[in-house]
N, C-alpha and C. Protein backbone atom coordinates (compact mmCIF):
# COMPACT_ATOMS: atom_id res chain seq x y z
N UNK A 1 -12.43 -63.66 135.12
CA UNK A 1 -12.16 -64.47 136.28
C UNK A 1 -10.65 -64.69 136.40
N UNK A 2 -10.02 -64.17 137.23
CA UNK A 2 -8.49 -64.20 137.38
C UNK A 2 -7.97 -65.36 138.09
N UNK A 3 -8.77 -65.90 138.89
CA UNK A 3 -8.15 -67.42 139.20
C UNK A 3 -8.94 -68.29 138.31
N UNK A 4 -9.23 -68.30 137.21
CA UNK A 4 -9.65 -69.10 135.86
C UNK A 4 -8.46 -69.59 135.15
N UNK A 5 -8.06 -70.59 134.91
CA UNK A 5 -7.20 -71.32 134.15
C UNK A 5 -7.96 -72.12 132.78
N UNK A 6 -8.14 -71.05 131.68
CA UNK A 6 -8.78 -71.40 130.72
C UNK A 6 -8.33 -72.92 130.25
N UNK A 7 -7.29 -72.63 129.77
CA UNK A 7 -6.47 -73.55 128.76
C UNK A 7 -6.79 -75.47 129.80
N UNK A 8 -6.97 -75.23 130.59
CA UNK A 8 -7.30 -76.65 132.13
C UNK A 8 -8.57 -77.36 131.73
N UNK A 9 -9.46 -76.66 131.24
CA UNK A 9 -10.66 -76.77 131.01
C UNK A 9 -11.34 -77.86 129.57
N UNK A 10 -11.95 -79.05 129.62
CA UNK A 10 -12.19 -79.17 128.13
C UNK A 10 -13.47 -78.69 128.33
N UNK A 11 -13.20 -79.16 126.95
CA UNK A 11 -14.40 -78.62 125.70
C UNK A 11 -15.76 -78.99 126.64
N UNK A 12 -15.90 -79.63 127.43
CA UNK A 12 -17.11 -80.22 128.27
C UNK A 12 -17.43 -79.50 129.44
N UNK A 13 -16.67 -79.15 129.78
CA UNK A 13 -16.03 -78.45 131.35
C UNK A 13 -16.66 -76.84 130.51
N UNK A 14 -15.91 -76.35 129.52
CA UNK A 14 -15.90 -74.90 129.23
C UNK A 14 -17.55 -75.09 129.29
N UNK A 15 -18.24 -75.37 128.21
CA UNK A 15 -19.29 -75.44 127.47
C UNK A 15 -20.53 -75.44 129.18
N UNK A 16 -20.26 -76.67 129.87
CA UNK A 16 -20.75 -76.51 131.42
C UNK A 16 -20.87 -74.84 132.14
N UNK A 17 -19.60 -74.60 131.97
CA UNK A 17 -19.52 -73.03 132.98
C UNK A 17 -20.06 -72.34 132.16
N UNK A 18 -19.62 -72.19 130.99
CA UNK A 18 -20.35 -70.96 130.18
C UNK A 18 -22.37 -70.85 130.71
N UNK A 19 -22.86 -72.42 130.58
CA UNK A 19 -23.46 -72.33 130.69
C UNK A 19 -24.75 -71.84 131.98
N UNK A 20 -23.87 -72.55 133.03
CA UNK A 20 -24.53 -72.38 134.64
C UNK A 20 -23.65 -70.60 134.69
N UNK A 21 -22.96 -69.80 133.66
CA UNK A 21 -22.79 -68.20 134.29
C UNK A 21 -23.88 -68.23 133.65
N UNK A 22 -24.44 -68.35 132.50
CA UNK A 22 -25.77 -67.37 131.54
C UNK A 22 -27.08 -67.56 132.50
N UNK A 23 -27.06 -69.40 133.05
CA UNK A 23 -28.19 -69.08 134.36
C UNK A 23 -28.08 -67.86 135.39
N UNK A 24 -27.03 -67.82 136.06
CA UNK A 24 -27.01 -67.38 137.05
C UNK A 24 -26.99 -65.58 136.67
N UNK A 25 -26.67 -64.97 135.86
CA UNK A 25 -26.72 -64.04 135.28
C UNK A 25 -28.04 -63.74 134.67
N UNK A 26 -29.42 -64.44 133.79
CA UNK A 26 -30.40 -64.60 134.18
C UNK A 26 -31.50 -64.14 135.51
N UNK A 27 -31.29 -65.32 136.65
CA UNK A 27 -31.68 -65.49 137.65
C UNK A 27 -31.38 -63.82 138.30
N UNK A 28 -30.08 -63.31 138.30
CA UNK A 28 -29.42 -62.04 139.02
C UNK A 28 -30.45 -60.79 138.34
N UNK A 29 -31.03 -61.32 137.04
CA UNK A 29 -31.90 -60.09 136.82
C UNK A 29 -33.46 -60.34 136.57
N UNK A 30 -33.33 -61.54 137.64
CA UNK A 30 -35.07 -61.65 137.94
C UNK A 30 -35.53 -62.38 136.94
N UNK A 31 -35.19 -62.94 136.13
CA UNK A 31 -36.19 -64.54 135.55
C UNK A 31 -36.23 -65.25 136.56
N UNK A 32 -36.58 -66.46 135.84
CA UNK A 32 -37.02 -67.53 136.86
C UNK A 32 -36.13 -68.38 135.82
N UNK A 33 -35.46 -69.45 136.41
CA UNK A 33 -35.00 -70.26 135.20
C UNK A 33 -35.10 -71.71 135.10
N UNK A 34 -35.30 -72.62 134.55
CA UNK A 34 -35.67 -74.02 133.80
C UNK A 34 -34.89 -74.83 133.09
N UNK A 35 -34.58 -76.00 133.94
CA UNK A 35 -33.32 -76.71 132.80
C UNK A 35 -34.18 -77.66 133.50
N UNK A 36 -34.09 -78.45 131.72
CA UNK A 36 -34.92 -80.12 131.33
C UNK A 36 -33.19 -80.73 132.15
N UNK A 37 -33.93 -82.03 132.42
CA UNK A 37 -32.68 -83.01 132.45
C UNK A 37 -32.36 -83.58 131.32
N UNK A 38 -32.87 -83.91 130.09
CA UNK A 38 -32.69 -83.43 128.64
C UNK A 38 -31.87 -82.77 127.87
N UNK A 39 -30.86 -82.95 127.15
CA UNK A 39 -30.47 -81.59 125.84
C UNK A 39 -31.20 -82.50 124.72
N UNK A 40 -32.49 -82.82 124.25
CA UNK A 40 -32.75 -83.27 123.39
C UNK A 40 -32.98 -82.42 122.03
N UNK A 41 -33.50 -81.10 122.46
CA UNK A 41 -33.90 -80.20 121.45
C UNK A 41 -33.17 -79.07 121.31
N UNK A 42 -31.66 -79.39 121.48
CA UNK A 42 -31.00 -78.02 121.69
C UNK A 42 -31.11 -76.96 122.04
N UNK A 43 -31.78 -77.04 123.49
CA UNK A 43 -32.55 -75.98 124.42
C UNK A 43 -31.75 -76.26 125.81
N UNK A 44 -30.42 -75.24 126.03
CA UNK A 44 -30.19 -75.54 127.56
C UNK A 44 -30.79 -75.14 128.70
N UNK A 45 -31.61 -74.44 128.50
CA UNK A 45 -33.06 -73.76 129.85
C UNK A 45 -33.44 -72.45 129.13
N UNK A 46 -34.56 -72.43 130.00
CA UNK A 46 -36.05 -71.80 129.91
C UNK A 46 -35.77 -70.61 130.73
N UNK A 47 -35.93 -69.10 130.32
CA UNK A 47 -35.88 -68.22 131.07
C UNK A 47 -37.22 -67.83 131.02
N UNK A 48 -37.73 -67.66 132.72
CA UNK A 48 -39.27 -66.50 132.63
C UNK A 48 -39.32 -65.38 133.10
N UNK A 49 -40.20 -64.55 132.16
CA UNK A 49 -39.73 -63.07 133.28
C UNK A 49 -40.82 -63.07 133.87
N UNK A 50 -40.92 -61.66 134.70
CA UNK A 50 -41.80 -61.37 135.69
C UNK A 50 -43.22 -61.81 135.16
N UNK A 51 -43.37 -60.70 133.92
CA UNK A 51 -44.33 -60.85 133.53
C UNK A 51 -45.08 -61.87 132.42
N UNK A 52 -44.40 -62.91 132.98
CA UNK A 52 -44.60 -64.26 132.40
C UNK A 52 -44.02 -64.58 130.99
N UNK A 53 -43.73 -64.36 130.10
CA UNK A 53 -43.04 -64.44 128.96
C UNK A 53 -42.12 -65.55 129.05
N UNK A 54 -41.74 -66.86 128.06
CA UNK A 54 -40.62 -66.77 128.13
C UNK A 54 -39.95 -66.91 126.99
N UNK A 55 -38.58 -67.67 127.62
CA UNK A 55 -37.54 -67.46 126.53
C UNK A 55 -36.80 -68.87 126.24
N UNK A 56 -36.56 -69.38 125.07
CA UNK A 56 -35.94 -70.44 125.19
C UNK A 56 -34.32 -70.01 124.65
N UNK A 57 -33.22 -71.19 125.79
CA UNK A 57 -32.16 -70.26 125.33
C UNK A 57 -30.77 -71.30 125.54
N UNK A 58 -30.20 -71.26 124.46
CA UNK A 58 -29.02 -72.10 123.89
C UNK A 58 -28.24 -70.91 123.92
N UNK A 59 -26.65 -71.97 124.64
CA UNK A 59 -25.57 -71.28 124.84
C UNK A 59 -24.59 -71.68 124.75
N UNK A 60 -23.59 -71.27 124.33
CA UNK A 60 -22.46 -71.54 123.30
C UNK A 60 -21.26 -70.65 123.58
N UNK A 61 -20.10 -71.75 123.44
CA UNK A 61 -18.92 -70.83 124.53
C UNK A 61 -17.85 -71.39 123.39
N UNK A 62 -16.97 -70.83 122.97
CA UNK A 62 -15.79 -70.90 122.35
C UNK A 62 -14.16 -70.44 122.70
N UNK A 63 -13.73 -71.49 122.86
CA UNK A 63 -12.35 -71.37 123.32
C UNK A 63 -10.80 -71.18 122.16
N UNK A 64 -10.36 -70.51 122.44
CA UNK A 64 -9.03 -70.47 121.54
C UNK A 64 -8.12 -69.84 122.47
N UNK A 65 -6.61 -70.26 121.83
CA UNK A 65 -5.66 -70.37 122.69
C UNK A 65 -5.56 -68.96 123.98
N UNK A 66 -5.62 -68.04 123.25
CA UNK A 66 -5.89 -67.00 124.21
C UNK A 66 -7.10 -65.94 124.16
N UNK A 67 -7.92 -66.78 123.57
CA UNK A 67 -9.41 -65.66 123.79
C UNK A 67 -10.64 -66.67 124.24
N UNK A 68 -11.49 -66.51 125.02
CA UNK A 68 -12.44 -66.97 125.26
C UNK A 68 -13.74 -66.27 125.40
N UNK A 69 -14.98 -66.56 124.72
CA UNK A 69 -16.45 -65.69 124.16
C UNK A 69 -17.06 -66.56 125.28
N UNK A 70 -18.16 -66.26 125.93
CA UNK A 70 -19.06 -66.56 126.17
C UNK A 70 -20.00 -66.22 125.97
């Protein structure tokens, strides 16, 4: 993302985006997706696929001065 200003971002903010791209990246290949209003069980949403299956799925983003993982 080239108008992304990593370093702007906290630890709350990063951890947020990382998370709503892994939905939406998800969703782009056809799950269905599920977020509790909850983080009680260290579960940030529920992916389903077509054929009903799902997935439970924690996501985790790490920042350093000039590299960022999602």
């Amino acid at each position: 993302m080239p108008n992304t200003i990593w370093s702007r971002l906290n630890k709350l903010q990063l951890g947020r985006y990382a998370e709503y791209y892994a939905k939406m990246e998800f969703a782009s290949y056809g799950f269905e997706v599920y977020t509790s209003e909850v983080d009680d069980h260290g579960i940030d949403f529920i992916a389903k696929t077509k054929e009903g299956r799902f997935f439970e799925i924690q996501v985790k983003s790490v920042r350093q001065t000039n590299y960022v993982f999602m």
